[in-house]
Protein backbone atom coordinates (compact mmCIF):
# COMPACT_ATOMS: atom_id res chain seq x y z
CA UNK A 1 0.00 0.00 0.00
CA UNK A 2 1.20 3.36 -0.97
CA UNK A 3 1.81 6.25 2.12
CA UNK A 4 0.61 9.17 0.23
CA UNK A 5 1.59 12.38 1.64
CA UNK A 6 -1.18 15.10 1.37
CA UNK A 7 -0.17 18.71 1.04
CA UNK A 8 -2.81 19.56 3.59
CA UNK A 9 -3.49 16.95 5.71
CA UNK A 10 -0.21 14.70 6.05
CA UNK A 11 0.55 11.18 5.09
CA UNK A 12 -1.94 9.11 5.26
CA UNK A 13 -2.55 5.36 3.47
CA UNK A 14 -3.62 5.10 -0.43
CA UNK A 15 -6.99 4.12 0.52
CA UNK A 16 -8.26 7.57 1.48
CA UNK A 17 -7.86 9.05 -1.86
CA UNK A 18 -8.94 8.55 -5.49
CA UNK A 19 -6.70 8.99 -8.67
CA UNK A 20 -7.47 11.54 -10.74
CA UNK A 21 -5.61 10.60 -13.88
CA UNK A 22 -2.63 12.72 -15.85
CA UNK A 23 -1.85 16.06 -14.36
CA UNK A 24 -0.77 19.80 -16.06
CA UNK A 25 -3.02 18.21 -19.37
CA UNK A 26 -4.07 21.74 -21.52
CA UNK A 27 -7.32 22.14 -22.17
CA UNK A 28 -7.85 23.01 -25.83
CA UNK A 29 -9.64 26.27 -27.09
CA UNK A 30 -13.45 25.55 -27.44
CA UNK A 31 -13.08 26.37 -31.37
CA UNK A 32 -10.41 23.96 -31.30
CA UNK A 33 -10.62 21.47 -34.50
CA UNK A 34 -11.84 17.17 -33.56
CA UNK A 35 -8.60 15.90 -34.07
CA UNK A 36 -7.07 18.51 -31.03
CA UNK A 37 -10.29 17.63 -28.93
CA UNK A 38 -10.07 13.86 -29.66
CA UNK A 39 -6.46 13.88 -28.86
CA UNK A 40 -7.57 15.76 -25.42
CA UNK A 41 -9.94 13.63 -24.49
CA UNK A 42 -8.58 10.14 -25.43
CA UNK A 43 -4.68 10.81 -25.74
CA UNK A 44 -2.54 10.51 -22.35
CA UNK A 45 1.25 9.64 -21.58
CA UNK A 46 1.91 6.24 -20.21
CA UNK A 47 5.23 6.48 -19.27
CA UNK A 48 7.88 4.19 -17.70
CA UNK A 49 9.41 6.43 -15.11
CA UNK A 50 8.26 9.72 -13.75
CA UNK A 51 4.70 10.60 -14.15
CA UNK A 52 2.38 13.61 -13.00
CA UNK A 53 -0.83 12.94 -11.42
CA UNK A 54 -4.05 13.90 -9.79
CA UNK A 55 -5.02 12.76 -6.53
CA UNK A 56 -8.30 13.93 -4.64
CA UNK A 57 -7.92 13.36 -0.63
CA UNK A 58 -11.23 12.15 -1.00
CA UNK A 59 -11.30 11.10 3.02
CA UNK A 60 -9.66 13.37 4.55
CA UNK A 61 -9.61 17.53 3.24
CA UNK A 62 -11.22 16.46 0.05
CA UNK A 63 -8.77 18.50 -1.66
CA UNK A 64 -7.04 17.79 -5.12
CA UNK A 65 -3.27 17.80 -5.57
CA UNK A 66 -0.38 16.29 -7.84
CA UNK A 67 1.90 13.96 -7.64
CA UNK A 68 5.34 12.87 -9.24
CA UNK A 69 4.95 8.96 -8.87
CA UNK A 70 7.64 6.53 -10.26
CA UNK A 71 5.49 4.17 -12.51
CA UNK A 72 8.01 1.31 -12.28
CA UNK A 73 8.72 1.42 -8.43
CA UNK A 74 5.66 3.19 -7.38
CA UNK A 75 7.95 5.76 -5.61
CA UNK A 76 6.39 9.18 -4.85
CA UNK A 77 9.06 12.09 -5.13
CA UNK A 78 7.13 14.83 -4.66
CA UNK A 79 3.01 15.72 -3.82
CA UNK A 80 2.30 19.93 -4.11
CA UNK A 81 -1.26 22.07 -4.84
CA UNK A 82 -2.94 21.98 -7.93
CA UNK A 83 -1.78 25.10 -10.16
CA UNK A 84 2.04 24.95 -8.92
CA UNK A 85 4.65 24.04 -11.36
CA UNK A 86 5.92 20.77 -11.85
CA UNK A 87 8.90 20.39 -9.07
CA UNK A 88 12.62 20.44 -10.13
CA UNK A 89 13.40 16.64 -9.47
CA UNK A 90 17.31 16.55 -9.63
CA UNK A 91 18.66 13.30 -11.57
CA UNK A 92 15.47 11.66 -12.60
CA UNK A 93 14.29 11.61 -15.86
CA UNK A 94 11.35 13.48 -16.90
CA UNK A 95 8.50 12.45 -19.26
């Protein structure tokens, strides 16, 4: 089981919260064309490393935040708020 550490609340076990999916994913322009909207909506990185998610604290705060999870090891290097930047991680790969 994964010790997730929320920005708010503290670490807590993987069962309080609720993946959100790929995180810092554009939104495109409502006149956007169906091939940018299709790629939107149905298109997302499955990487073999780092990758950027969204978690909601769903039993605790209720709050949603990110996460830079290791998809091979399941290691988390970093969890910060929704709208920050994603963190500097120094020696690991980015996707």
């Amino acid at each position: 089981m994964l010790q997730i550490t929320c920005p708010y609340c503290g670490c807590r076990d993987e069962t309080e919260y609720s993946f959100g999916g790929e995180s810092h994913v554009s939104r495109p322009a409502p006149d956007a064309g169906d091939a940018e909207w299709s790629d939107y909506l149905f298109n997302r990185s499955n990487p073999r490393g780092i990758h950027y998610e969204r978690w909601q604290h769903r039993f605790g705060c209720g709050r949603w935040f990110n996460i830079a999870r290791d998809t091979v090891s399941h290691e988390i290097y970093a969890t910060y708020e929704m709208g920050d930047a994603r963190p500097d991680l120094p020696g690991k790969a980015d996707n």
